[in-house]
C-alpha atoms as a PDB file:
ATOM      1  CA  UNK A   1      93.491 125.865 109.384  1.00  0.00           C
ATOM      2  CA  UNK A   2      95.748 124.617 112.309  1.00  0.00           C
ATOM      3  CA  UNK A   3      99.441 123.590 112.088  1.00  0.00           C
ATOM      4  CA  UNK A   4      98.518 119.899 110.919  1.00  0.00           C
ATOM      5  CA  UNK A   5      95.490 120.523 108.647  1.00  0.00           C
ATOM      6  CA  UNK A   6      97.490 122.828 106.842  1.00  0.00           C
ATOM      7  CA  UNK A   7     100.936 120.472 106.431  1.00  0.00           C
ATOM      8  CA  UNK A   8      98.847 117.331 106.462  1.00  0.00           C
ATOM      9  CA  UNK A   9      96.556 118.507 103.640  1.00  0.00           C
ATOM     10  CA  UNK A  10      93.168 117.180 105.610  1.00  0.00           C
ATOM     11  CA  UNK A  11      89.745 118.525 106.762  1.00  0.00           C
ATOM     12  CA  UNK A  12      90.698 117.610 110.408  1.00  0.00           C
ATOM     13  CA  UNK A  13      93.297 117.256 113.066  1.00  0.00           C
ATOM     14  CA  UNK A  14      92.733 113.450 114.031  1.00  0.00           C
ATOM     15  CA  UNK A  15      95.016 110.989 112.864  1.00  0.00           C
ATOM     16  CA  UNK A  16      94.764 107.397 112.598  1.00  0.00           C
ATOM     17  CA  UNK A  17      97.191 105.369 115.117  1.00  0.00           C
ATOM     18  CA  UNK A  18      99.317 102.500 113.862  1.00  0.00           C
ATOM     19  CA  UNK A  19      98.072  99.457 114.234  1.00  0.00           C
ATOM     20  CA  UNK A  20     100.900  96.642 112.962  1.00  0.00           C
ATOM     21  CA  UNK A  21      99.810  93.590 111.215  1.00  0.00           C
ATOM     22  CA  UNK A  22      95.971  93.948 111.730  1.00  0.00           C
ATOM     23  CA  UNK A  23      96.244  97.385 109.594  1.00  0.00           C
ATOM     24  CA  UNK A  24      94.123  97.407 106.397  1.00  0.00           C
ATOM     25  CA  UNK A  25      93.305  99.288 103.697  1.00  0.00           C
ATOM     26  CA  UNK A  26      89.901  99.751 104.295  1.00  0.00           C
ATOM     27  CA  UNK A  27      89.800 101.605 107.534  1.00  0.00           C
ATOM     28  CA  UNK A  28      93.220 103.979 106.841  1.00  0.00           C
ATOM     29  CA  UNK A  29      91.064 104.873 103.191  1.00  0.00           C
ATOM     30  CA  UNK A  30      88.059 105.247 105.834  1.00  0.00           C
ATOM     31  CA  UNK A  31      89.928 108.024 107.874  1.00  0.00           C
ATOM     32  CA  UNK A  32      91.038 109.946 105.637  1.00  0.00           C
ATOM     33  CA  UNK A  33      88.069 109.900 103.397  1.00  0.00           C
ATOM     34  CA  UNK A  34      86.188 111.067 106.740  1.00  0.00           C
ATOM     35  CA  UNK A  35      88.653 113.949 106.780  1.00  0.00           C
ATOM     36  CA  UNK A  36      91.272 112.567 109.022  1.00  0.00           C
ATOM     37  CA  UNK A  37      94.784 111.425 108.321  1.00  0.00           C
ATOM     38  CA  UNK A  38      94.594 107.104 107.644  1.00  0.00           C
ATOM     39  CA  UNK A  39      97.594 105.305 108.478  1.00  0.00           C
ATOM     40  CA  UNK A  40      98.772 102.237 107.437  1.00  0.00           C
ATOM     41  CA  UNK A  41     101.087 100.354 110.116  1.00  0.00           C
ATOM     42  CA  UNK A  42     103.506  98.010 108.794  1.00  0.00           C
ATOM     43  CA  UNK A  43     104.376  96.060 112.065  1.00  0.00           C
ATOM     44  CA  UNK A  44     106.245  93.272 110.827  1.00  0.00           C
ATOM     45  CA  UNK A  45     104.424  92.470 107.427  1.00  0.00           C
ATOM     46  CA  UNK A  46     106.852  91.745 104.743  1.00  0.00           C
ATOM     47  CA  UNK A  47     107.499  94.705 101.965  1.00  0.00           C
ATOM     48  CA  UNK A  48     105.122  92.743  99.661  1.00  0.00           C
ATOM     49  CA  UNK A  49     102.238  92.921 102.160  1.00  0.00           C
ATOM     50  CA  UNK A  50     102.944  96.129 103.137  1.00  0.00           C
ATOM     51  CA  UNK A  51     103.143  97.318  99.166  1.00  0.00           C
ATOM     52  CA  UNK A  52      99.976  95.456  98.429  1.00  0.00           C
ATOM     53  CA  UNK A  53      97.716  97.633 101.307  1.00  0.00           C
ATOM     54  CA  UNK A  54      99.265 100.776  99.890  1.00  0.00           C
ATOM     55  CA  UNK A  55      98.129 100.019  96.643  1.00  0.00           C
ATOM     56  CA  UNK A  56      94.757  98.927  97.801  1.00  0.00           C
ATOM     57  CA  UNK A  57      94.545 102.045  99.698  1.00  0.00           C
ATOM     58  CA  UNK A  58      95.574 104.782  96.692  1.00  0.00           C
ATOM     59  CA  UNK A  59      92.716 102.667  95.023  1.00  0.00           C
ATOM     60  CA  UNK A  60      90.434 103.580  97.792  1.00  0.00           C
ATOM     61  CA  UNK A  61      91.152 107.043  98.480  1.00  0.00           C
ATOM     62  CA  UNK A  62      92.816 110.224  96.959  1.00  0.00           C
ATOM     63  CA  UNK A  63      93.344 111.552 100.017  1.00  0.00           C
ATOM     64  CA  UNK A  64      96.290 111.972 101.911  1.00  0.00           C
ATOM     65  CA  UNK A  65      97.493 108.772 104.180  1.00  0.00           C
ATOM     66  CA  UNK A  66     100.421 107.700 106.408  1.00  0.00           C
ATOM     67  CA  UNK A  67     102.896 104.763 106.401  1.00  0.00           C
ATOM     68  CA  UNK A  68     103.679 104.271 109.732  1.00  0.00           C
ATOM     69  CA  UNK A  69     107.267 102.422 110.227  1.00  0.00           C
ATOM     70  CA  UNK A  70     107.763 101.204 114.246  1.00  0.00           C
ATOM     71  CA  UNK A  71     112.076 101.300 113.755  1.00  0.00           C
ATOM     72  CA  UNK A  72     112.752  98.401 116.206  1.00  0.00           C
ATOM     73  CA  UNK A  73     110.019  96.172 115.198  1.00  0.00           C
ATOM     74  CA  UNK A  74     110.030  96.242 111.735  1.00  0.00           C
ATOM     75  CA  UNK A  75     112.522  93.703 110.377  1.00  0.00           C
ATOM     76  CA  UNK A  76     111.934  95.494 106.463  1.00  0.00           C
ATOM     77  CA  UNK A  77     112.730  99.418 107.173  1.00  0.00           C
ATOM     78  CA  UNK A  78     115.045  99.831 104.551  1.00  0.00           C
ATOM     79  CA  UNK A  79     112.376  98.371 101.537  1.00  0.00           C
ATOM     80  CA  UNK A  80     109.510  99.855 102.661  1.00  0.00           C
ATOM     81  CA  UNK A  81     111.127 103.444 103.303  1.00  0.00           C
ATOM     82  CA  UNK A  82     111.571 102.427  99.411  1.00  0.00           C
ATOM     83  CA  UNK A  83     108.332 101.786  98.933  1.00  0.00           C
ATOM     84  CA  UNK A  84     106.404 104.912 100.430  1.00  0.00           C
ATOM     85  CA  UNK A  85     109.113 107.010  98.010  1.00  0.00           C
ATOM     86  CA  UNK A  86     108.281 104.445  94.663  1.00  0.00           C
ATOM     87  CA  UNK A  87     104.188 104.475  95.480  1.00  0.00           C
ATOM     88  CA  UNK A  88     104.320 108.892  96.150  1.00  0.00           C
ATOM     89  CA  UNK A  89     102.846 108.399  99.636  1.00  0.00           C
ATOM     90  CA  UNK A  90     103.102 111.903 101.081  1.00  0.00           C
ATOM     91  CA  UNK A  91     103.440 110.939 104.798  1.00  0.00           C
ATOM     92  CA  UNK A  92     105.323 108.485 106.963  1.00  0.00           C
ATOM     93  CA  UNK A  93     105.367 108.187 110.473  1.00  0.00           C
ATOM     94  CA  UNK A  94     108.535 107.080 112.419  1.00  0.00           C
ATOM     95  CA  UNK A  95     108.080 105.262 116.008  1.00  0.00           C
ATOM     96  CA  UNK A  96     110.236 102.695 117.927  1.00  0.00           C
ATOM     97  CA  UNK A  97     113.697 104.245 117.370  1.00  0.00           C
ATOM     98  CA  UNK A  98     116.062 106.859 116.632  1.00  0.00           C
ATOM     99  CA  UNK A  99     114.747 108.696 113.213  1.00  0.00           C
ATOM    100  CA  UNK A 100     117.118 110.491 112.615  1.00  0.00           C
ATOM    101  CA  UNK A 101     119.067 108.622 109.581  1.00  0.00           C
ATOM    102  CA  UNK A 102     116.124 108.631 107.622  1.00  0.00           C
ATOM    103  CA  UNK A 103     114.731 111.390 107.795  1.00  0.00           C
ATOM    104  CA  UNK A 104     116.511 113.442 105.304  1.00  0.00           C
ATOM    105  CA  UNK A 105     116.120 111.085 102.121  1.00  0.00           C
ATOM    106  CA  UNK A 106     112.424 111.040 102.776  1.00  0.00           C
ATOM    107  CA  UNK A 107     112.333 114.625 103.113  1.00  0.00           C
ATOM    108  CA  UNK A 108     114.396 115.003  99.855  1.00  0.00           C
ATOM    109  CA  UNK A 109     111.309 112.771  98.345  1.00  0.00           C
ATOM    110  CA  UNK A 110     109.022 115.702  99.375  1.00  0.00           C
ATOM    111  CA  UNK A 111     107.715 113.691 102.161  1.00  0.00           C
ATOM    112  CA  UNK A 112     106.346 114.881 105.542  1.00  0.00           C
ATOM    113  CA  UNK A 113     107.750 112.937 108.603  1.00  0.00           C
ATOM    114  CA  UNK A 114     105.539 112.424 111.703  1.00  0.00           C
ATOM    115  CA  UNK A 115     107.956 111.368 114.894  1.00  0.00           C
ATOM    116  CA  UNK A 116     106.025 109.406 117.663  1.00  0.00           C
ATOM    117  CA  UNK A 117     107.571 110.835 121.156  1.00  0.00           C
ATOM    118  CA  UNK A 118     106.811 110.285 124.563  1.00  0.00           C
ATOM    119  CA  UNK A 119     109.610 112.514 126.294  1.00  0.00           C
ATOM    120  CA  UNK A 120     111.061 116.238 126.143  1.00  0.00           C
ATOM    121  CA  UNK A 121     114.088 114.793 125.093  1.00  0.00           C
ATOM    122  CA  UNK A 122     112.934 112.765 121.998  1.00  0.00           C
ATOM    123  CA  UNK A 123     111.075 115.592 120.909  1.00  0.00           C
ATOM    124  CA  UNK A 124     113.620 118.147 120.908  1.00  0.00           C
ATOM    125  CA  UNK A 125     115.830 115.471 118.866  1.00  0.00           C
ATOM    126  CA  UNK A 126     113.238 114.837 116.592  1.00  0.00           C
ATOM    127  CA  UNK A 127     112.930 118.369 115.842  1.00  0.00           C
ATOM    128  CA  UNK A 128     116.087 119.005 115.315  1.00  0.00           C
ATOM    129  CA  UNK A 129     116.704 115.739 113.491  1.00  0.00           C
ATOM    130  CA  UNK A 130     113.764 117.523 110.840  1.00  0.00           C
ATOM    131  CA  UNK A 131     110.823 116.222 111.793  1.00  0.00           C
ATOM    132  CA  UNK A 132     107.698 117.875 110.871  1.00  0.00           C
ATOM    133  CA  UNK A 133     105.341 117.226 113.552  1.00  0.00           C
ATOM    134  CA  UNK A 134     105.266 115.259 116.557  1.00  0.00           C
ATOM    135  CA  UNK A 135     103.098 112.694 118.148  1.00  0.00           C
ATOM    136  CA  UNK A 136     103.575 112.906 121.771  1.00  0.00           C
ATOM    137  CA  UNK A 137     101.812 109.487 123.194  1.00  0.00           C
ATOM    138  CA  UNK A 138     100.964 108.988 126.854  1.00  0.00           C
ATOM    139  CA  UNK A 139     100.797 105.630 128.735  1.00  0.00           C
ATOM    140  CA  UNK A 140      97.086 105.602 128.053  1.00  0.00           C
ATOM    141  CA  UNK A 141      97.643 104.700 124.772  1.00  0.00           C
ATOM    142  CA  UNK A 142      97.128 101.193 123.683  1.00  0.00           C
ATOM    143  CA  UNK A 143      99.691  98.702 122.980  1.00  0.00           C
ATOM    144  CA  UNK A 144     103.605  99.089 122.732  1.00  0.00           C
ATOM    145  CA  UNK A 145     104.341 102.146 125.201  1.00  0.00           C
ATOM    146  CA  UNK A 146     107.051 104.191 126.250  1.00  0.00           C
ATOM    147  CA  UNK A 147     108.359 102.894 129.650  1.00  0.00           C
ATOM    148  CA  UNK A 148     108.605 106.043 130.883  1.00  0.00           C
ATOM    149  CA  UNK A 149     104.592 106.042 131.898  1.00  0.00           C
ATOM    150  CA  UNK A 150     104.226 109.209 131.613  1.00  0.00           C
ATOM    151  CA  UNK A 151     100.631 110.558 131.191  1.00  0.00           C
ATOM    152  CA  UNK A 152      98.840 112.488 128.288  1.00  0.00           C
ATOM    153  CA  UNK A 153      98.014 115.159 130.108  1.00  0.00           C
ATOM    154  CA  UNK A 154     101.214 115.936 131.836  1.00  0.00           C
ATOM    155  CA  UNK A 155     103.237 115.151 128.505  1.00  0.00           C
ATOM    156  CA  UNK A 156     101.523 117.369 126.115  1.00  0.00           C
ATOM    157  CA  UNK A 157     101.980 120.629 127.660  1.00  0.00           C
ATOM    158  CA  UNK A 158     106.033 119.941 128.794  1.00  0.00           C
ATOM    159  CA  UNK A 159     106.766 119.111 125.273  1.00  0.00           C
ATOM    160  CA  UNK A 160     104.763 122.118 123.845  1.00  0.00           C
ATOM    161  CA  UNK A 161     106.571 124.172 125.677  1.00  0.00           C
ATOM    162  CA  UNK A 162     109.856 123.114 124.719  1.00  0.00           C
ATOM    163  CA  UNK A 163     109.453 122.331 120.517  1.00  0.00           C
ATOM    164  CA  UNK A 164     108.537 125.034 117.589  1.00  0.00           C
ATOM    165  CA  UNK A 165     106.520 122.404 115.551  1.00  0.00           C
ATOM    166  CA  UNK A 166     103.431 121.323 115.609  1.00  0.00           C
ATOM    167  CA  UNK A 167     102.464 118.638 118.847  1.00  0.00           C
ATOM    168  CA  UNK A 168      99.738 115.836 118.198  1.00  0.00           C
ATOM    169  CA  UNK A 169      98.297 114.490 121.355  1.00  0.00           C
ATOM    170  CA  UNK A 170      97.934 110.153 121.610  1.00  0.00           C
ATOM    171  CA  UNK A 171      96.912 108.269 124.653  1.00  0.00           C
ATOM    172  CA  UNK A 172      92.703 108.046 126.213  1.00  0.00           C
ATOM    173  CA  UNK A 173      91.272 110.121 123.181  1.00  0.00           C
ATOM    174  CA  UNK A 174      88.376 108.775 121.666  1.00  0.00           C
ATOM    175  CA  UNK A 175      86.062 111.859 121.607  1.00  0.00           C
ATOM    176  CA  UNK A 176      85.112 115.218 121.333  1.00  0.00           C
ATOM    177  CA  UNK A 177      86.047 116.256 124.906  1.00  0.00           C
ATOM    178  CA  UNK A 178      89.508 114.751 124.456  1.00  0.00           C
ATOM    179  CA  UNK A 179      89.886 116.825 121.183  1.00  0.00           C
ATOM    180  CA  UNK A 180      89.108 119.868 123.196  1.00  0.00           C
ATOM    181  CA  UNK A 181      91.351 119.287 126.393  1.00  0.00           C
ATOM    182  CA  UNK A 182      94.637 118.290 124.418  1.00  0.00           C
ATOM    183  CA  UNK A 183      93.926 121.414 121.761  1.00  0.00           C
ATOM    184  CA  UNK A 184      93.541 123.500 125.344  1.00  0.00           C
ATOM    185  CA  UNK A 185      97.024 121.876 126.522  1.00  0.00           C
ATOM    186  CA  UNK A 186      98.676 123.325 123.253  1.00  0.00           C
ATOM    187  CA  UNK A 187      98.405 120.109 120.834  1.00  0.00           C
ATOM    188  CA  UNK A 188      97.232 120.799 117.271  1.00  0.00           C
ATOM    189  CA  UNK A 189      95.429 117.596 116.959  1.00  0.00           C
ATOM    190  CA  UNK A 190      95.108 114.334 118.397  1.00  0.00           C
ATOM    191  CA  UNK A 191      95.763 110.600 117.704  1.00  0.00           C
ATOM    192  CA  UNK A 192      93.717 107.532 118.211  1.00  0.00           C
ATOM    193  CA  UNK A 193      93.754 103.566 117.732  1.00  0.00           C
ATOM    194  CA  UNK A 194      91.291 102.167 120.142  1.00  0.00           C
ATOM    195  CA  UNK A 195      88.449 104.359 119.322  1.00  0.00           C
ATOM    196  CA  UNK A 196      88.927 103.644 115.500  1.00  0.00           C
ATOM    197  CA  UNK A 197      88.369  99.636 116.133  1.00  0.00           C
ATOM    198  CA  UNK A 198      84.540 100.343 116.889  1.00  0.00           C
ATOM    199  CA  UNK A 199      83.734 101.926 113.973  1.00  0.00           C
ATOM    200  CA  UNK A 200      81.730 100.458 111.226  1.00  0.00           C
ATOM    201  CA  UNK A 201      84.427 100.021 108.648  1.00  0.00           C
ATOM    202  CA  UNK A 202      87.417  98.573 110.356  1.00  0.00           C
ATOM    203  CA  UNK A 203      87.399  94.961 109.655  1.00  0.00           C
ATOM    204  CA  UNK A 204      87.848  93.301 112.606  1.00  0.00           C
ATOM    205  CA  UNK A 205      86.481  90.782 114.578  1.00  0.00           C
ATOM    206  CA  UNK A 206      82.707  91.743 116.727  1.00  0.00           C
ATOM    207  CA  UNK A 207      84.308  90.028 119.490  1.00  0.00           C
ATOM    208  CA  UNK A 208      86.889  92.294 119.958  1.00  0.00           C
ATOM    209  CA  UNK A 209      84.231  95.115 119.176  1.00  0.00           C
ATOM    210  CA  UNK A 210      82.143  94.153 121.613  1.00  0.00           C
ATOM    211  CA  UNK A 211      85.128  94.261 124.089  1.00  0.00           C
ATOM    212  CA  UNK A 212      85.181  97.908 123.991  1.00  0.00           C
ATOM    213  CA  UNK A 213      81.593  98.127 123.948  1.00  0.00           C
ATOM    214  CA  UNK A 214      81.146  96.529 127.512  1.00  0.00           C
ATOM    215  CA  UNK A 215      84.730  97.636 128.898  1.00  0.00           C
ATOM    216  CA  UNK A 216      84.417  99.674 131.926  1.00  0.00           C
ATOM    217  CA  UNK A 217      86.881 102.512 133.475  1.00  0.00           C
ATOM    218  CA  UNK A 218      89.703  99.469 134.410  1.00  0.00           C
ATOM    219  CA  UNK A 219      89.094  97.224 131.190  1.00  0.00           C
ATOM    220  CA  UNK A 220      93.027  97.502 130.544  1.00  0.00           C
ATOM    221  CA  UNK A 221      95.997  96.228 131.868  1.00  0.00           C
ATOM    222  CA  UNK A 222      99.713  96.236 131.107  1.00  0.00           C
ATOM    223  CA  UNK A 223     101.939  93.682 130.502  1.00  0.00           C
ATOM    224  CA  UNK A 224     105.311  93.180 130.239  1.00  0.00           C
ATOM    225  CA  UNK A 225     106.839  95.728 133.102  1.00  0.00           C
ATOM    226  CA  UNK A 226     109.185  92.845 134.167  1.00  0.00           C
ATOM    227  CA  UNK A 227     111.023  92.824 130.690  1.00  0.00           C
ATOM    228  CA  UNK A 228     111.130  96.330 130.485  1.00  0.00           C
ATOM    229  CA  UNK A 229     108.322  96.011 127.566  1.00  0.00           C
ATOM    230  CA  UNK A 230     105.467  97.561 128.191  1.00  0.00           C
ATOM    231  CA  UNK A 231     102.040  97.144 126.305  1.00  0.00           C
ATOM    232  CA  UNK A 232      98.816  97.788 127.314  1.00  0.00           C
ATOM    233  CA  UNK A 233      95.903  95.331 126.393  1.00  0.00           C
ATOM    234  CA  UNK A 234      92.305  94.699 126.914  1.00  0.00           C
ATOM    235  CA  UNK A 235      92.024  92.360 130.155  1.00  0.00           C
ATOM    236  CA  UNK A 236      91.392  89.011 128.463  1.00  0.00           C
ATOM    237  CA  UNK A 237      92.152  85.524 129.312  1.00  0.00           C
ATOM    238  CA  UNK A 238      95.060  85.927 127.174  1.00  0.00           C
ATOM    239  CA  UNK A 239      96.164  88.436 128.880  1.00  0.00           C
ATOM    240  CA  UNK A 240      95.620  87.057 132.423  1.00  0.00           C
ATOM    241  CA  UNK A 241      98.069  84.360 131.317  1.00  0.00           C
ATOM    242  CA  UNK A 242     100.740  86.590 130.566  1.00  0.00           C
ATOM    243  CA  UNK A 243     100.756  88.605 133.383  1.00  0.00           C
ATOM    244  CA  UNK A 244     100.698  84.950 135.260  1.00  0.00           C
ATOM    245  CA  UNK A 245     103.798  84.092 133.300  1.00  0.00           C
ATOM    246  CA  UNK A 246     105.170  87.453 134.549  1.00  0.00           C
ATOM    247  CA  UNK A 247     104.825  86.860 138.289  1.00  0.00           C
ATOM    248  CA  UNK A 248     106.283  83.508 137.629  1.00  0.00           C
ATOM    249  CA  UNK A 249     109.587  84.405 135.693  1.00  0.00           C
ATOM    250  CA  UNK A 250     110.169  85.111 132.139  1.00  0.00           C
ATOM    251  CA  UNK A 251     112.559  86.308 130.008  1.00  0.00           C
ATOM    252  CA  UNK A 252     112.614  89.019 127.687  1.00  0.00           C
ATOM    253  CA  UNK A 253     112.477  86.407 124.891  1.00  0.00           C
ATOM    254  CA  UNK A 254     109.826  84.789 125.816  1.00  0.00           C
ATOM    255  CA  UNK A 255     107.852  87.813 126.397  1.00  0.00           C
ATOM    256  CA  UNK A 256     108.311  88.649 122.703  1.00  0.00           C
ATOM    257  CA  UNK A 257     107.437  84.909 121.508  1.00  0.00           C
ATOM    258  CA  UNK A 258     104.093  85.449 123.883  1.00  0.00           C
ATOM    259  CA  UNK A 259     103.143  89.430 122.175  1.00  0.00           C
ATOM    260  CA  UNK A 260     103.698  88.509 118.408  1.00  0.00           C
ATOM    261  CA  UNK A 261     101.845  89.857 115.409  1.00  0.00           C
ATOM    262  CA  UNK A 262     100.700  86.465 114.816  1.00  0.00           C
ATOM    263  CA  UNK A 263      98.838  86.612 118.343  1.00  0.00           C
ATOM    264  CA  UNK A 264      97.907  89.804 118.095  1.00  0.00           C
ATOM    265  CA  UNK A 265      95.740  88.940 114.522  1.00  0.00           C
ATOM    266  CA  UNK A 266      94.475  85.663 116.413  1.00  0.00           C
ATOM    267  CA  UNK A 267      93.148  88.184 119.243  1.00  0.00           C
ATOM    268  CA  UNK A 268      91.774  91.260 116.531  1.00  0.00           C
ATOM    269  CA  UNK A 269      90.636  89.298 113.565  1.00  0.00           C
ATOM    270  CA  UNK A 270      89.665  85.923 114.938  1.00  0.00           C
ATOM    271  CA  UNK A 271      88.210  87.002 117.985  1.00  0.00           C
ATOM    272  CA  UNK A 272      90.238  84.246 119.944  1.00  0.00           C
ATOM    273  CA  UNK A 273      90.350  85.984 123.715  1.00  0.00           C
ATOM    274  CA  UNK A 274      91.915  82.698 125.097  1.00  0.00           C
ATOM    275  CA  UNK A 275      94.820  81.901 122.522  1.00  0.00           C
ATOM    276  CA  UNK A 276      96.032  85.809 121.499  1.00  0.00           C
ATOM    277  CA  UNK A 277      95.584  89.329 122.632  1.00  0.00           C
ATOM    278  CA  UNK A 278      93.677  92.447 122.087  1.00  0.00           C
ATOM    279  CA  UNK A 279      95.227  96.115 122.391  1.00  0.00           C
ATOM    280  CA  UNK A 280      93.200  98.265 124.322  1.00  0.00           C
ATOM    281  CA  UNK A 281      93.753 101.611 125.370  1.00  0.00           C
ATOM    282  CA  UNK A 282      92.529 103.285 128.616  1.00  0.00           C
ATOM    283  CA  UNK A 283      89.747 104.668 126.627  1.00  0.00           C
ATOM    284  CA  UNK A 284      88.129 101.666 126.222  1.00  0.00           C
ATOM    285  CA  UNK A 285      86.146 103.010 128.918  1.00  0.00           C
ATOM    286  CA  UNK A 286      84.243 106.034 126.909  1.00  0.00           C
ATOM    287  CA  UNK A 287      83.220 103.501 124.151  1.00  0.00           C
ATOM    288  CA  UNK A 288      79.594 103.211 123.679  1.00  0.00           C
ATOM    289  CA  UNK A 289      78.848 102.408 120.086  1.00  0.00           C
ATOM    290  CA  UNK A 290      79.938 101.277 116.982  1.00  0.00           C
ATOM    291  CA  UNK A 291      79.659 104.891 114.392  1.00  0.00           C
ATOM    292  CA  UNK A 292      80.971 104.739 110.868  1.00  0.00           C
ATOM    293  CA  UNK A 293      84.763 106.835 110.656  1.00  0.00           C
ATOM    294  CA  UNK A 294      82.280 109.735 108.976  1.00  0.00           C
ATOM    295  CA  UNK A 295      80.004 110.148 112.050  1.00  0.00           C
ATOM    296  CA  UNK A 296      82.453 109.380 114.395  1.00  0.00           C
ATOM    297  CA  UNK A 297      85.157 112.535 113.222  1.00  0.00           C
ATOM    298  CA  UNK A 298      82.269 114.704 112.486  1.00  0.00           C
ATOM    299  CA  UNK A 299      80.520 114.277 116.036  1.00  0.00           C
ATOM    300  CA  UNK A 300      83.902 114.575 117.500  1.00  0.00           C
ATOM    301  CA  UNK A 301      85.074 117.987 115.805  1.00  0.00           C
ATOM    302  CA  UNK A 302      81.299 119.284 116.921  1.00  0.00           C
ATOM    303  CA  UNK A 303      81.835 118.207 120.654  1.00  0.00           C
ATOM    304  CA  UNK A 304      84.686 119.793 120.695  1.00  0.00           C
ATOM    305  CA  UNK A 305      84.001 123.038 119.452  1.00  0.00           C
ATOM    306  CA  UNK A 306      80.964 122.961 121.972  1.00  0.00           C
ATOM    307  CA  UNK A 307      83.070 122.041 125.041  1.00  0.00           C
ATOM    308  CA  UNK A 308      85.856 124.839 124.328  1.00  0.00           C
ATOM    309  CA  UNK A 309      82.136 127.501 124.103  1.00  0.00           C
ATOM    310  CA  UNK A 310      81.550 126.336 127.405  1.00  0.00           C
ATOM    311  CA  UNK A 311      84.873 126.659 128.571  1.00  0.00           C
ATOM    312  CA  UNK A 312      85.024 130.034 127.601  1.00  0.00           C
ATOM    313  CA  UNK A 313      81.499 130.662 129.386  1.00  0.00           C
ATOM    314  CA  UNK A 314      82.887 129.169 132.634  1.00  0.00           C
ATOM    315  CA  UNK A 315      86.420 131.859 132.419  1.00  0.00           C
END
């Protein structure tokens, strides 16, 4: 087993992105009953909403699962750090701020801590702050990114070079091929968002499916540069507007009143592409179907393992 199969206690090393409020309990119980590592994003929900998927989730699955906590975002930290210890969820994923102060009471719990990164320098601070395995996201990656900008494929390898635990690769994987380049690079698995939304299980809305389905190579576009908040989304009419409202002026403030959870649910779940948004990664691109979480992790751990053969062939 691999550095993250073995911590993580799962069949595979592909993990489940965050996802804020449109997270569920039936695709994170999906993931990791396919052999992956679910996640469950609490966004903004409110401790009660947050407690209620857990719950729903334990009831789906035995396997292991993720709360993932975005720092800066989420207004409830404190209660449901609380909650992952009360409900014995084994994993929780830190993004969106300094980790650091919580790390050690969740690691007294027995839990393992997964630190989203997209720099050297968070990572080394991360690992020293006791993290146990990184996520090192590229600009690729759907929604809320780092404004640094850097890319996958030039972040992996820097910070796998400079940290002693195990590296997870995010940003433009959503198949077997991307498995195999970012375990070439030195990552130990990989993280995805985008590719999970056209699966058979997650319980969004077909219009937002069939988004992906009929995106090309420049489906995606990013948004908020002038506010010094970036996010990448699917290019939507939704979206169009806000990069209008960018060129004409606008605060940080209004930025955030345009990019709530609340429009970000009206774009996922309701399918609305003219009154809220979609997130979309830059592997929107490589989506061709609609598999169920099973087929999808399956076909993806067997194209991988065929690509590295040929690799080796080639050298």
């Amino acid at each position: 087993m691999n550095g993250i199969t073995s911590v993580l206690g799962i069949k595979y090393p592909i993990i489940q992105g965050g996802m804020g409020n449109i997270s569920n309990a039936v695709l994170t119980a999906a993931v990791s009953e396919a052999g992956g590592l679910g996640t469950i994003g609490a966004g903004t929900m409110p401790a009660e909403e947050v407690e209620q998927i857990i719950l729903e989730t334990k009831s789906r699955t035995k396997m292991p699962f993720s709360v993932n906590i975005a720092l800066s975002v989420s207004p409830n930290v404190v209660e449901i750090l609380r909650l992952t210890v009360k409900h014995g969820v084994k994993i929780v994923t830190l993004s969106a701020g300094n980790p650091a102060p919580f790390i050690p009471k969740l690691k007294e719990a027995g839990i393992k801590i997964i630190t989203v990164v997209a720099s050297v320098k968070q990572a080394k601070k991360a690992e020293a702050a006791g993290a146990d395995i990184l996520v090192a996201e590229g600009y690729e990656a759907a929604g809320i990114n780092s404004n640094l900008e850097t890319t996958t494929l030039a972040l992996i390898p820097q910070i796998v070079g400079q940290v002693n635990i195990p590296v997870v690769a995010a940003g433009g994987i959503g198949d077997g091929k991307g498995l195999a380049a970012m375990l070439a690079l030195g990552a130990c698995g990989v993280q995805m968002g985008t590719r999970f939304i056209a699966t058979k299980e997650a319980p969004f809305h077909e219009v937002y499916k069939q988004k992906l389905l009929q995106a090309n190579d420049h489906e995606t576009v990013i948004v908020g540069r002038s506010v010094g908040k970036i996010r990448r989304l699917l290019n939507t009419p939704y979206a169009g507007k806000l990069l209008e409202a960018e060129k004409k002026g606008i605060t940080s403030e209004e930025f955030a009143k345009l990019t709530t959870e609340d429009l970000h649910k009206k774009g996922a779940l309701e399918g609305n592409e003219e009154s809220g948004f979609m997130n979309g990664g830059q592997v929107s691109g490589l989506i061709s179907d609609i598999p169920t979480v099973k087929e999808l992790l399956d076909r993806m751990v067997i194209q991988a393992k065929e690509r590295l053969r040929i690799a080796e062939t080639i050298l």
